[in-house]
C-alpha atoms as a PDB file:
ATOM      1  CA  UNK A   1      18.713  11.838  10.851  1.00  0.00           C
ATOM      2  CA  UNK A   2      20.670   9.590   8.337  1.00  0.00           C
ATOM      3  CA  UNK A   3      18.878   6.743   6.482  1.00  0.00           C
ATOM      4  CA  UNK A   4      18.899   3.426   7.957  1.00  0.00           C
ATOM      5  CA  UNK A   5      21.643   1.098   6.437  1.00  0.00           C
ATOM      6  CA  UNK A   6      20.443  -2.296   4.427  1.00  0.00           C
ATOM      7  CA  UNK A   7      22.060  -3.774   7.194  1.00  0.00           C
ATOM      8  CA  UNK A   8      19.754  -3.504   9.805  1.00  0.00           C
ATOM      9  CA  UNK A   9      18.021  -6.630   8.253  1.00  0.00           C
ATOM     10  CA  UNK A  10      20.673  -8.450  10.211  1.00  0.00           C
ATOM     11  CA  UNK A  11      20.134  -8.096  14.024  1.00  0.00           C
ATOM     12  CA  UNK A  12      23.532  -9.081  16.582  1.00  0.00           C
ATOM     13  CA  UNK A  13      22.924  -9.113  20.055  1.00  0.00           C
ATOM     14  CA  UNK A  14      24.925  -6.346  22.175  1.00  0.00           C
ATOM     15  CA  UNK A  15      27.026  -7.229  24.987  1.00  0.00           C
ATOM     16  CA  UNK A  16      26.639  -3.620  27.075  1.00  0.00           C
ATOM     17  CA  UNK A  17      24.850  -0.922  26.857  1.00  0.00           C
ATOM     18  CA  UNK A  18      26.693   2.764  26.605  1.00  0.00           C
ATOM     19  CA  UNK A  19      24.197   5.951  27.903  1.00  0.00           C
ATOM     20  CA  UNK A  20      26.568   8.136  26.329  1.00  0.00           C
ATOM     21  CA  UNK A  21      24.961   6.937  22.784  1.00  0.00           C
ATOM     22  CA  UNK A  22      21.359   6.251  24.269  1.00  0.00           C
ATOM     23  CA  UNK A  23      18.554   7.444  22.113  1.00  0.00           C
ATOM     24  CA  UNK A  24      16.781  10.238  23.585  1.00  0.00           C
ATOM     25  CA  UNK A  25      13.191   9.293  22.227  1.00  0.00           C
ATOM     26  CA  UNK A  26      12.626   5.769  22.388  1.00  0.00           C
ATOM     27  CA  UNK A  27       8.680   6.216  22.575  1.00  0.00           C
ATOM     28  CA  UNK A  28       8.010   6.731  19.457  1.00  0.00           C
ATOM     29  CA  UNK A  29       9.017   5.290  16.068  1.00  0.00           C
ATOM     30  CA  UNK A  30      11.496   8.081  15.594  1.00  0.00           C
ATOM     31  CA  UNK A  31      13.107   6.474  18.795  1.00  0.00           C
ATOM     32  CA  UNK A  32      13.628   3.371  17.162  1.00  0.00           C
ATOM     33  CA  UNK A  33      14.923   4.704  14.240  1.00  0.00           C
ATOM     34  CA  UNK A  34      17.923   6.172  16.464  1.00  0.00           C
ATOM     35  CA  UNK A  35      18.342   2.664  17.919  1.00  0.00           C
ATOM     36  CA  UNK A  36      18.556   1.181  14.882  1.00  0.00           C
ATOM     37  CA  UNK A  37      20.729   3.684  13.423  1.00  0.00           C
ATOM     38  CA  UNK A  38      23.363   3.651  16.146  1.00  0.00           C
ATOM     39  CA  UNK A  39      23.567  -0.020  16.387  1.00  0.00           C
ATOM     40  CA  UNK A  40      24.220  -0.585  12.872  1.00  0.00           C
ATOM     41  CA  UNK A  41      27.546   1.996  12.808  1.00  0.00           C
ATOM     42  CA  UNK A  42      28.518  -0.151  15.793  1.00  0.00           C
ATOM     43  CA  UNK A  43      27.236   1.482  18.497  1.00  0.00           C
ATOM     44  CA  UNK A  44      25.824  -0.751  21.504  1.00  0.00           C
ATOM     45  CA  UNK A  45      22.757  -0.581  23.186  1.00  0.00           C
ATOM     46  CA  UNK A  46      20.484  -2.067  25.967  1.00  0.00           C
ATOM     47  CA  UNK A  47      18.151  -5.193  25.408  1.00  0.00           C
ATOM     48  CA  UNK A  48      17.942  -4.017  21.368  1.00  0.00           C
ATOM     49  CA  UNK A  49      15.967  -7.062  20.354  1.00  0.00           C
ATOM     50  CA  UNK A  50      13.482  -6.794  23.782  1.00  0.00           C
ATOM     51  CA  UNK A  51      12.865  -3.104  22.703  1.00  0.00           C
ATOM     52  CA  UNK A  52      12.362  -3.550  18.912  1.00  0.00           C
ATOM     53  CA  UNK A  53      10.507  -6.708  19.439  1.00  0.00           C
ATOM     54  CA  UNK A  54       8.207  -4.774  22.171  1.00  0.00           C
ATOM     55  CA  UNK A  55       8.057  -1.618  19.358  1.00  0.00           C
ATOM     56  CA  UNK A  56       7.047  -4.031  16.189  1.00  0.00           C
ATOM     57  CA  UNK A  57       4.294  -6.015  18.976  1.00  0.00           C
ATOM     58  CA  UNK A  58       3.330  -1.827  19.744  1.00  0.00           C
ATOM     59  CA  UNK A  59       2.956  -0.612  16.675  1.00  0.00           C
ATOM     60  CA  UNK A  60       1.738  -3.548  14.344  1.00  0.00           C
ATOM     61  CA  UNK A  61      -1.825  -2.547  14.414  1.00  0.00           C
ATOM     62  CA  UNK A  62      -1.196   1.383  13.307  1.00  0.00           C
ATOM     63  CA  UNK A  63       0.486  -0.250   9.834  1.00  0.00           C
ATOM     64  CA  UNK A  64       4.568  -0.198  10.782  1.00  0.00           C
ATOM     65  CA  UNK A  65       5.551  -2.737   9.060  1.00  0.00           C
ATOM     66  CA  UNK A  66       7.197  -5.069  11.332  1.00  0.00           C
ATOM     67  CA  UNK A  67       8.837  -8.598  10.906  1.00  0.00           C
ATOM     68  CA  UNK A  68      10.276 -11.543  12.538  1.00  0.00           C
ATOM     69  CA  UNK A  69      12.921 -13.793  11.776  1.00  0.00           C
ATOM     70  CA  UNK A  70      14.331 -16.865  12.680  1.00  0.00           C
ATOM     71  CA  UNK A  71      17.881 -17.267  10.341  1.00  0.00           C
ATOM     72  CA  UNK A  72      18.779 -20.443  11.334  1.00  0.00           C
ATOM     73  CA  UNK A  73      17.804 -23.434  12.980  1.00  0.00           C
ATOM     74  CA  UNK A  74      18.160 -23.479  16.843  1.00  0.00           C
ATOM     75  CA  UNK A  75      18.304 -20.084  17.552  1.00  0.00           C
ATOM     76  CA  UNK A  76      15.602 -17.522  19.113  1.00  0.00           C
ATOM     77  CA  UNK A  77      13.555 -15.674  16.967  1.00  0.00           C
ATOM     78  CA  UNK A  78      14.547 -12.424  16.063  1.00  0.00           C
ATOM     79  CA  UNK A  79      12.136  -9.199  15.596  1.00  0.00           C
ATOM     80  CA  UNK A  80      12.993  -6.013  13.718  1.00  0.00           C
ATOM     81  CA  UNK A  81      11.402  -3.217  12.102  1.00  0.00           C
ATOM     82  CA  UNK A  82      11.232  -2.065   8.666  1.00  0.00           C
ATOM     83  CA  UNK A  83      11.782   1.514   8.018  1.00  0.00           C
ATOM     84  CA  UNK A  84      12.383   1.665   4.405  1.00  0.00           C
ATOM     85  CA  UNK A  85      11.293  -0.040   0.976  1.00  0.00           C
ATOM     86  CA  UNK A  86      12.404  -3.622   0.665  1.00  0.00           C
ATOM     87  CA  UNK A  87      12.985  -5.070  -3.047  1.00  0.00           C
ATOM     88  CA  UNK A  88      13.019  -8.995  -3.496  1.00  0.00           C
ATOM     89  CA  UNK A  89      13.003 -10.584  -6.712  1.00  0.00           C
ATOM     90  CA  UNK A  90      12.780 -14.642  -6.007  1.00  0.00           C
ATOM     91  CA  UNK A  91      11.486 -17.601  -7.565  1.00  0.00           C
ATOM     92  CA  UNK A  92       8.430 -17.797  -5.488  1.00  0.00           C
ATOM     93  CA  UNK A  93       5.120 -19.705  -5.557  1.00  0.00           C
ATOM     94  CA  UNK A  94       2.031 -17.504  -3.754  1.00  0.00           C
ATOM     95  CA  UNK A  95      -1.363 -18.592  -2.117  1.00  0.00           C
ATOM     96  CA  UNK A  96      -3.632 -16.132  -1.170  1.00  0.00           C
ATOM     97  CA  UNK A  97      -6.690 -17.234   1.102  1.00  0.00           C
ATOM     98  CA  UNK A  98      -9.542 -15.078   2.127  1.00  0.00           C
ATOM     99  CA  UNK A  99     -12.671 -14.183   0.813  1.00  0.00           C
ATOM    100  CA  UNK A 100     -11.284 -16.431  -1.700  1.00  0.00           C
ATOM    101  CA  UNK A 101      -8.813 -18.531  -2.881  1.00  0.00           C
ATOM    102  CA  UNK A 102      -5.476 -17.735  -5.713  1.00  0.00           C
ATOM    103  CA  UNK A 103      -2.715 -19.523  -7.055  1.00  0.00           C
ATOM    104  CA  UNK A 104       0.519 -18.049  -8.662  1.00  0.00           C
ATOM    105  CA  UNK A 105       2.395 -21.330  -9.598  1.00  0.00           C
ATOM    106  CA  UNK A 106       6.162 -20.990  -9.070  1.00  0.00           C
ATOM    107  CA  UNK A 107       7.702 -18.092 -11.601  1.00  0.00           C
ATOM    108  CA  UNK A 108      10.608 -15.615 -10.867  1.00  0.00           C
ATOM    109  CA  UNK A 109       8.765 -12.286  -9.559  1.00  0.00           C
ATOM    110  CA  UNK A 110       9.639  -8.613  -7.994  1.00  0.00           C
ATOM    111  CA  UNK A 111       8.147  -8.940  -4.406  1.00  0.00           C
ATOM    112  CA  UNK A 112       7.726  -5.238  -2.827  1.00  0.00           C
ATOM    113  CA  UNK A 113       6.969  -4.383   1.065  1.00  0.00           C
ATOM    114  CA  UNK A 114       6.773  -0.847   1.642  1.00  0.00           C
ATOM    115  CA  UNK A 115       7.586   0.701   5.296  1.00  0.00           C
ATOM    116  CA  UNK A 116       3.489   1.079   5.760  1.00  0.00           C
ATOM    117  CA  UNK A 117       3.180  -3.056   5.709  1.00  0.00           C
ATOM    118  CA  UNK A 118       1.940  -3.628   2.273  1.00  0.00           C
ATOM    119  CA  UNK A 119       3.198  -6.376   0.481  1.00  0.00           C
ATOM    120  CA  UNK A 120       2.820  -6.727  -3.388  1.00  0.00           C
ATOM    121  CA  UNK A 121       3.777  -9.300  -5.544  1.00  0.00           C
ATOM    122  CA  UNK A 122       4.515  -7.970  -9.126  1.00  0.00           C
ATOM    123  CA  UNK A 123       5.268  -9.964 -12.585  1.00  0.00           C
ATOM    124  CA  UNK A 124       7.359  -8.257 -15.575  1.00  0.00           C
ATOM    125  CA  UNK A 125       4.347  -6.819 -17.283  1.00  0.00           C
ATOM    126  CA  UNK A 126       0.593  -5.473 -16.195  1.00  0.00           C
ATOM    127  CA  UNK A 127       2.635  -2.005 -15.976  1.00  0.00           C
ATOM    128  CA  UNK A 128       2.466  -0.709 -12.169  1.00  0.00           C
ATOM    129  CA  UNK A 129      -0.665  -3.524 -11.077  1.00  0.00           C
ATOM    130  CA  UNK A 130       0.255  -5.969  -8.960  1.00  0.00           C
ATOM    131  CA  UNK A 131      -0.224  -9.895  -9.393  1.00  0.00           C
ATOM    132  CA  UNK A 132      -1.711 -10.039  -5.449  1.00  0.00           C
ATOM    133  CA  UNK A 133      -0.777  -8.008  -2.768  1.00  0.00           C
ATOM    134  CA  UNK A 134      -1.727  -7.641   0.702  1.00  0.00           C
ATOM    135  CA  UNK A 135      -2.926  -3.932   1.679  1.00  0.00           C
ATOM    136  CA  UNK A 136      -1.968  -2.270   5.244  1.00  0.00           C
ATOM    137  CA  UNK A 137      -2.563  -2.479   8.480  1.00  0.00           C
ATOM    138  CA  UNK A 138      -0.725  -6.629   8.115  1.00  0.00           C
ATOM    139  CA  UNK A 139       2.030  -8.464   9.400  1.00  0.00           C
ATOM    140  CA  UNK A 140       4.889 -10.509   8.185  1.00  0.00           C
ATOM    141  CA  UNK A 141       6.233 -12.811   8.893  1.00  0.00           C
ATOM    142  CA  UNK A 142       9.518 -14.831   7.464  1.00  0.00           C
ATOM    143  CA  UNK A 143      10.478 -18.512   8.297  1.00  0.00           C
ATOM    144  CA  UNK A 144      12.389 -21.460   7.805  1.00  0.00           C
ATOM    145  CA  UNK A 145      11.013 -23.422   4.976  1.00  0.00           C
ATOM    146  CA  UNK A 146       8.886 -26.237   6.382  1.00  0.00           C
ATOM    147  CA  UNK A 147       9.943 -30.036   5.381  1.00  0.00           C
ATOM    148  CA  UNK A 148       7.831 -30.942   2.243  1.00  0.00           C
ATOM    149  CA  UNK A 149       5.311 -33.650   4.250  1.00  0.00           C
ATOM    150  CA  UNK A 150       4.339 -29.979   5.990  1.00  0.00           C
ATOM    151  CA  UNK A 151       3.531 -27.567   3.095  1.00  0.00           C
ATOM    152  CA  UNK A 152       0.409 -26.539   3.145  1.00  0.00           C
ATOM    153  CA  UNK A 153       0.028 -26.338  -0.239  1.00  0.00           C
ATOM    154  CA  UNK A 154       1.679 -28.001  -3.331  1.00  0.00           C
ATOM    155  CA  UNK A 155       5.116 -27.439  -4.167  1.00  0.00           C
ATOM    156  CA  UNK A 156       6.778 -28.680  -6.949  1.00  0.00           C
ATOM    157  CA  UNK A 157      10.565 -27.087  -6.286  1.00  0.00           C
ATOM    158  CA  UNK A 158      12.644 -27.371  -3.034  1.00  0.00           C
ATOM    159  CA  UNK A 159      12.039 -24.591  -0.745  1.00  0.00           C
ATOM    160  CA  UNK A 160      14.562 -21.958   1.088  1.00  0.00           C
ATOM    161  CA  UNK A 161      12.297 -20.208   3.177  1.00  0.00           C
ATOM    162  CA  UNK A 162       7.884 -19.055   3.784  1.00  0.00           C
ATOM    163  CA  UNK A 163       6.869 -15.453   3.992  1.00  0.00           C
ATOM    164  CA  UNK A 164       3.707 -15.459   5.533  1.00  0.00           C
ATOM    165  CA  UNK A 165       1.602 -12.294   5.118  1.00  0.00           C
ATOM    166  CA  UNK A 166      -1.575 -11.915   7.436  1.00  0.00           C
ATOM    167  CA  UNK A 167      -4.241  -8.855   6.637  1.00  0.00           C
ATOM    168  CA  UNK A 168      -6.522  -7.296   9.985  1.00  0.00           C
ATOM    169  CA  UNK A 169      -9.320  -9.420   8.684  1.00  0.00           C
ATOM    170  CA  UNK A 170      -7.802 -12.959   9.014  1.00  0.00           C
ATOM    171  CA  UNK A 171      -6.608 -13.350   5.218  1.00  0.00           C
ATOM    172  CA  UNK A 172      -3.491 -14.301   4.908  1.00  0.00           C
ATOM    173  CA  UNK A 173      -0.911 -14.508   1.783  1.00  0.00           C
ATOM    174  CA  UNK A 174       1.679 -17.447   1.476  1.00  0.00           C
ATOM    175  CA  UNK A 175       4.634 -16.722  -0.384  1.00  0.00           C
ATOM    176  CA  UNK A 176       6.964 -19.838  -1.056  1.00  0.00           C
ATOM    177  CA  UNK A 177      10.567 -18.533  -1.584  1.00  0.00           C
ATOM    178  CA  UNK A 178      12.395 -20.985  -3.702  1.00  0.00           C
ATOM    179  CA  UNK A 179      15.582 -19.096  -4.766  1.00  0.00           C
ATOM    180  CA  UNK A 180      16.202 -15.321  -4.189  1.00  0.00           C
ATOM    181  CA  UNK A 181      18.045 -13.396  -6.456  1.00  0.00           C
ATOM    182  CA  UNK A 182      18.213 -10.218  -4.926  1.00  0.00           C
ATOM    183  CA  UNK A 183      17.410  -8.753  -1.709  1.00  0.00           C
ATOM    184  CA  UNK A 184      18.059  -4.875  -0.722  1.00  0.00           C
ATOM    185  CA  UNK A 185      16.475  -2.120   1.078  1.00  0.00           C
ATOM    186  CA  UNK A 186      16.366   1.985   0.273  1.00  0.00           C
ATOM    187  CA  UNK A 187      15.221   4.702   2.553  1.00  0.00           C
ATOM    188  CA  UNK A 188      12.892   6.839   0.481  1.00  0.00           C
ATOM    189  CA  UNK A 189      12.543   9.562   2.712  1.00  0.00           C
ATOM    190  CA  UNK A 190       8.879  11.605   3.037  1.00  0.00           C
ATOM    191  CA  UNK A 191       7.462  11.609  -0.221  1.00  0.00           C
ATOM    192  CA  UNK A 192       5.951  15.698  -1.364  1.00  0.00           C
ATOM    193  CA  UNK A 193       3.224  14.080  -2.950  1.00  0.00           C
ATOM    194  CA  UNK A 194       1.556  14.126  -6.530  1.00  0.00           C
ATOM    195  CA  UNK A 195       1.790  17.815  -7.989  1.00  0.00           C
ATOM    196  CA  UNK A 196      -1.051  17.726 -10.507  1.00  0.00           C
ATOM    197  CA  UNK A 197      -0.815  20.514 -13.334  1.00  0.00           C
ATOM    198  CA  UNK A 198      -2.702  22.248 -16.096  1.00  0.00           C
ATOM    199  CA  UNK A 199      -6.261  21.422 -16.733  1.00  0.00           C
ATOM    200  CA  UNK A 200      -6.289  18.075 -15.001  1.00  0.00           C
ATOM    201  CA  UNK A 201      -5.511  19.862 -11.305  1.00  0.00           C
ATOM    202  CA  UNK A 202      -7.602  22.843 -12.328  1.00  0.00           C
ATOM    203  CA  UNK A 203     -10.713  20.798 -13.007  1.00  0.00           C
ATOM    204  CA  UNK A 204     -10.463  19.727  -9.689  1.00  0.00           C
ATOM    205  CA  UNK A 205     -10.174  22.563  -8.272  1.00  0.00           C
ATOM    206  CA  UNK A 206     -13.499  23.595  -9.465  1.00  0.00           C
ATOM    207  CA  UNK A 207     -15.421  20.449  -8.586  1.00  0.00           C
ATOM    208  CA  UNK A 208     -14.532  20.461  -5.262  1.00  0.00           C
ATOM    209  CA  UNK A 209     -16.231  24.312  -5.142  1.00  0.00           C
ATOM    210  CA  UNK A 210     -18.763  22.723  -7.480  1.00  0.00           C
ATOM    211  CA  UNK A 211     -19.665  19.400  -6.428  1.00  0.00           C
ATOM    212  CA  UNK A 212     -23.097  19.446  -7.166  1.00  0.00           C
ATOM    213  CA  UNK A 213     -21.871  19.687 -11.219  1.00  0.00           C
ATOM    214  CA  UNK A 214     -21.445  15.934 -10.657  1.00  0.00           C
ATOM    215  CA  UNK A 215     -24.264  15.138  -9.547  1.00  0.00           C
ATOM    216  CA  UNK A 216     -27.170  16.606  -7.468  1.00  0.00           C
ATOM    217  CA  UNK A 217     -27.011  17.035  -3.663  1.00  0.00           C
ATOM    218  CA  UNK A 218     -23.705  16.112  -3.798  1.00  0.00           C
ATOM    219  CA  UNK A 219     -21.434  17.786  -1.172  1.00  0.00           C
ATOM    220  CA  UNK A 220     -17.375  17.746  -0.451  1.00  0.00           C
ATOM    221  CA  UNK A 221     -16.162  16.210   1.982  1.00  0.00           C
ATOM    222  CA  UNK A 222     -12.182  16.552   1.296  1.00  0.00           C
ATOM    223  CA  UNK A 223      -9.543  16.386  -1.477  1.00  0.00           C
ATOM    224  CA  UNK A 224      -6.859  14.179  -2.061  1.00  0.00           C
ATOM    225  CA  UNK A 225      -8.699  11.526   0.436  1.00  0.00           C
ATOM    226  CA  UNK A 226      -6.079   9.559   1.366  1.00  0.00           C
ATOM    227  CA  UNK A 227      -5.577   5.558   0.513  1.00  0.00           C
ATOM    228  CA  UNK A 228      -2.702   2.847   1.257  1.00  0.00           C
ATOM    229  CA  UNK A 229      -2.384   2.718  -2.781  1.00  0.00           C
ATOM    230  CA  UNK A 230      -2.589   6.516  -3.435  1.00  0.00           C
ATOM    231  CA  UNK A 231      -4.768   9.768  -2.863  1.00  0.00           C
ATOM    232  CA  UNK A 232      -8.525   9.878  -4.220  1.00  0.00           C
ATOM    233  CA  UNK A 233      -9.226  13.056  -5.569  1.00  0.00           C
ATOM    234  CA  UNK A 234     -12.951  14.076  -4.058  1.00  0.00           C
ATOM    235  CA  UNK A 235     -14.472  12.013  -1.230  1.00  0.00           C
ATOM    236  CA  UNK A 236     -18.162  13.590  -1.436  1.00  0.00           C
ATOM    237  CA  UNK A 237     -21.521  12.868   0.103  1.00  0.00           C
ATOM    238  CA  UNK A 238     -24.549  11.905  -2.048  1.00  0.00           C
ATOM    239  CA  UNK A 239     -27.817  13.331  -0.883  1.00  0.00           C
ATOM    240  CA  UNK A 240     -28.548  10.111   1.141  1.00  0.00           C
ATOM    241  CA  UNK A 241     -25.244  10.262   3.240  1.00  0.00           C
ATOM    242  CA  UNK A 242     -23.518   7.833   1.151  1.00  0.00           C
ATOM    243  CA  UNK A 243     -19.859   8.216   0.228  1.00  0.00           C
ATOM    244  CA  UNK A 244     -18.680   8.636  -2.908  1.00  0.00           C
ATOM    245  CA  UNK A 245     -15.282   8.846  -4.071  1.00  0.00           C
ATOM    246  CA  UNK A 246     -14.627  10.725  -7.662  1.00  0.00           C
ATOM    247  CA  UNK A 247     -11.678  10.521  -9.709  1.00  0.00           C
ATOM    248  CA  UNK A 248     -10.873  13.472 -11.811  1.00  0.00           C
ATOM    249  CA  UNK A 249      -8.973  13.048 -15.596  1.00  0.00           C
ATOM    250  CA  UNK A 250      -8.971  15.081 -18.615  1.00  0.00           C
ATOM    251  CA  UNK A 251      -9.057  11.627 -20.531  1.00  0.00           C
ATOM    252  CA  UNK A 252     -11.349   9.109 -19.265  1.00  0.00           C
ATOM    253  CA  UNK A 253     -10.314   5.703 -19.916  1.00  0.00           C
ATOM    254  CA  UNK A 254      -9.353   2.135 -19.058  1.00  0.00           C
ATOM    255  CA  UNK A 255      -6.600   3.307 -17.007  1.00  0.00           C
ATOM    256  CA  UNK A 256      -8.754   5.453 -15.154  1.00  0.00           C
ATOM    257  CA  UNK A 257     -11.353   3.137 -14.188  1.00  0.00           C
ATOM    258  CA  UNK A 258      -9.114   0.439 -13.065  1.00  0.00           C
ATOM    259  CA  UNK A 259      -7.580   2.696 -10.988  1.00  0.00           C
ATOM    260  CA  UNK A 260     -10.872   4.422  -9.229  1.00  0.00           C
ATOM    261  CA  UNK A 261     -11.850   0.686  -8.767  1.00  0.00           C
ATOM    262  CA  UNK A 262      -8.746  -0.388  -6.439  1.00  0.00           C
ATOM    263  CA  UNK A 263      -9.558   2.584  -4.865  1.00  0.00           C
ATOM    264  CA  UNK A 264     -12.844   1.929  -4.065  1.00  0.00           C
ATOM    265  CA  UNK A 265     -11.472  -1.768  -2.965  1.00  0.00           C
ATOM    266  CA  UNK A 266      -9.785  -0.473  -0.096  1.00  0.00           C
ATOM    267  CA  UNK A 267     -12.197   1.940   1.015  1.00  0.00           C
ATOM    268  CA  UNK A 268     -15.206  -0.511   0.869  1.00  0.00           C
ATOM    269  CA  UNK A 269     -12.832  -1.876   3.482  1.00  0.00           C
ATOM    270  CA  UNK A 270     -13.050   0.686   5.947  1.00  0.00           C
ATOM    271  CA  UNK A 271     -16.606   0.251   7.982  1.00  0.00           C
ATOM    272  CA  UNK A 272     -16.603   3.655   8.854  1.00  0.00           C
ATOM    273  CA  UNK A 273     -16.960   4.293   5.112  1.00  0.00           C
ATOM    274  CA  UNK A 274     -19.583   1.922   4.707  1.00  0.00           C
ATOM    275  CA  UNK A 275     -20.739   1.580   0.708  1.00  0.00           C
ATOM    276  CA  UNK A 276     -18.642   3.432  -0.817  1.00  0.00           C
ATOM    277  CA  UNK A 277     -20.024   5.143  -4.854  1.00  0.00           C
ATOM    278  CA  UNK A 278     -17.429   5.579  -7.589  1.00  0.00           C
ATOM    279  CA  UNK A 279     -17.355   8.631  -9.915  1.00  0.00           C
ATOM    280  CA  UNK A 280     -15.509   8.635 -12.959  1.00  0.00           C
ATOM    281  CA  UNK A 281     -15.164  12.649 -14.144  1.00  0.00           C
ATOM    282  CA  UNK A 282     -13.360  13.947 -17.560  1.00  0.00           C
ATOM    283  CA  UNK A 283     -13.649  15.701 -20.177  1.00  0.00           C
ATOM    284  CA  UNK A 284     -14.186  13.350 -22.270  1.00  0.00           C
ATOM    285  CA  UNK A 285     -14.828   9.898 -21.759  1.00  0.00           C
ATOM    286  CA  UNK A 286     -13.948   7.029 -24.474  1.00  0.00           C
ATOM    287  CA  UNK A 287     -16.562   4.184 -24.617  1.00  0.00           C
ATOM    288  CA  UNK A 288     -14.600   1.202 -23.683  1.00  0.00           C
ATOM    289  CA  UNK A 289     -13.967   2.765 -20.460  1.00  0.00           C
ATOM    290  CA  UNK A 290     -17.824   3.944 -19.983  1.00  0.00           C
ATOM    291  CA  UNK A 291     -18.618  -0.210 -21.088  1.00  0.00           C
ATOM    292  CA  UNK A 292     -16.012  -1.370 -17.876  1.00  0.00           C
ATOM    293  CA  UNK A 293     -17.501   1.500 -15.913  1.00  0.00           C
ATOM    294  CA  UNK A 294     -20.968   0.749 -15.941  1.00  0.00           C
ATOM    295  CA  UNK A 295     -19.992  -3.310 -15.278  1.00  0.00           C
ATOM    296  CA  UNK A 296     -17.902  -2.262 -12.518  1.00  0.00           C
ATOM    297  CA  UNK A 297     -20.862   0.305 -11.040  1.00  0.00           C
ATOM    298  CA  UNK A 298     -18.976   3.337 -11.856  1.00  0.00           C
ATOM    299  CA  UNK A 299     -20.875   6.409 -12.560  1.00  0.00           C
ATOM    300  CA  UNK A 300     -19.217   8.098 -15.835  1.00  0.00           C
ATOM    301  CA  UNK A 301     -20.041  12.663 -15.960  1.00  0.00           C
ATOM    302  CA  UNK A 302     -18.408  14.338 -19.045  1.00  0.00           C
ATOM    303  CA  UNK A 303     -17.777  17.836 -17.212  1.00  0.00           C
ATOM    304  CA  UNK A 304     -17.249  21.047 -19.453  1.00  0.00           C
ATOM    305  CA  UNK A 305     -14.541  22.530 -18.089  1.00  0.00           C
ATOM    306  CA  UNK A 306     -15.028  26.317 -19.814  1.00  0.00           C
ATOM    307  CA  UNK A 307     -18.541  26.002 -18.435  1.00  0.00           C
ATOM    308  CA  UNK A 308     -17.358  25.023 -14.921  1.00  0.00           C
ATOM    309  CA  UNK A 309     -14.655  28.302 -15.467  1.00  0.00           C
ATOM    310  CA  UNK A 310     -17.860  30.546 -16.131  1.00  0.00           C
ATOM    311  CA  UNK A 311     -16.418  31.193 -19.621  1.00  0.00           C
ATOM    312  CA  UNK A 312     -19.056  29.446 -21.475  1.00  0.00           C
ATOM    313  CA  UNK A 313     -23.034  29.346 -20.497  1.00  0.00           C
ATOM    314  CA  UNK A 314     -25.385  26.479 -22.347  1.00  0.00           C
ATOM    315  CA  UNK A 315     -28.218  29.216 -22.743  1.00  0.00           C
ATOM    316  CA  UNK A 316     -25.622  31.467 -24.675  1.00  0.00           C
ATOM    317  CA  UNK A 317     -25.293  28.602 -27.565  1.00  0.00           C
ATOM    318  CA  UNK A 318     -27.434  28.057 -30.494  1.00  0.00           C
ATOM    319  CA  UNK A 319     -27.022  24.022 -29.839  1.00  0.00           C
END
């Protein structure tokens, strides 16, 4: 099926409806991308918005990212569904309220919202981390910019619009869109996956036959454990029934710790999950990553990785 056009973004209301060009699966969201697809070469169809406004209601909850919008003054709100990766970069100001409370004072910034509902707000540096973000299952939704005796929170710079971003738990994200500079859409496609090579995928290969190198009474549960942010190499059992998710480099370091501790962010998340253990497994290990480990409640394991091949044996060596 062809990749949605940008255009989509931009919902006209048909006049007729043509069952010569009806979508055969409008169940699913593979239905909806036919709808949307056919619309936007021109082709009409039946109560569009009543359908995709039904579909984003649907399937809000499972993570499809789904939006409303009302463009201008007077008119209905309009729903539509996002089936791609959107790219804004605006002069925004963002509130985040939860479990606590941030402020990003008004700055130009590279928002991202990718098709499975997360939305991340990202600054020119801190390499791929995000300034604050919002992680899946959420919804979005865009309005008109509220007079200034409304805002809920202090803005110093006249306003064009409010992106509000609410998470499953009640925490929602306020981003106040001042000026937008650019504002387009790309259909990525299904993604193969990270194809890990060398020692780095062969390491892991052998802990997850090995677990118990780790640590002991540790069992596997699965590779490549899946998270909205990325895959976590080993989710494994302790001996108490605890989870405990273990990231795998040949290099343990700063980078690697940061990134086994958003993982263990999101899945502390999950109740079914519970407590969730971090396990931070290389070769070697430098110190100022074992120093943010142990304040973070990371467990750092060297592994020998000739020992682990059965190449090398501790009671063969003279020290």
């Amino acid at each position: 099926m062809a990749a949605v056009p940008d255009t989509l973004r931009t919902i006209q209301r048909p006049s007729r409806f043509n069952a010569d060009v009806a979508c055969p699966e409008l169940s699913g969201r593979a239905g909806l991308r036919c709808l949307l697809g056919r619309r936007a070469i021109g082709l009409p169809t039946e109560h569009v918005d009543r359908v995709i406004g039904a579909a984003c209601a649907r399937f809000n909850h499972r993570s499809a990212h789904c939006s409303w919008r009302t463009p201008r003054r007077g008119l209905a709100t309009v729903a539509f569904i996002f089936v791609s990766v959107r790219l804004v970069i605006a002069r925004c100001q963002v509130d985040y309220a939860g479990r606590l409370t941030a402020h990003l004072p008004m700055a130009k910034r590279l928002i991202l919202i990718k098709s499975d509902g997360s939305v991340s707000i990202h600054a020119d540096d801190r390499a791929y981390k995000p300034l604050n973000w919002m992680s899946p299952p959420c919804s979005l939704v865009e309005l008109e910019a509220p007079p200034p005796e409304h805002h809920s929170a202090p803005v110093v710079e006249p306003l064009t619009a409010l992106w509000e971003v609410r998470g499953r738990e009640g925490d929602t994200l306020q981003i106040w869109l001042a000026e937008v500079y650019h504002d387009s859409s790309y259909e990525l496609g299904v993604d193969p996956g990270l194809q890990k090579d060398g020692v780095e995928a062969h390491l892991q290969a052998l802990l997850a036959e090995h677990p118990e190198a780790l640590a002991p009474g540790l069992s596997l549960v699965r590779r490549e454990h899946p998270t909205p942010i990325g895959p976590v190499d080993l989710l494994c059992r302790d001996s108490a029934g605890a989870y405990v998710a273990v990231e795998i480099k040949r290099r343990g370091e700063i980078d690697g710790v940061e990134q086994l501790s958003r993982y263990l962010d999101l899945m502390r998340r999950d109740t079914l999950l519970g407590t969730v253990h971090g396990i931070l497994a290389a070769q070697l290990i430098k110190p100022q990553a074992r120093v943010l480990a142990n304040d973070r409640g990371i467990s750092c394991v060297t592994v020998d990785y000739d020992m682990l091949r059965g190449l090398d044996s501790a009671e063969d060596r003279l020290f």
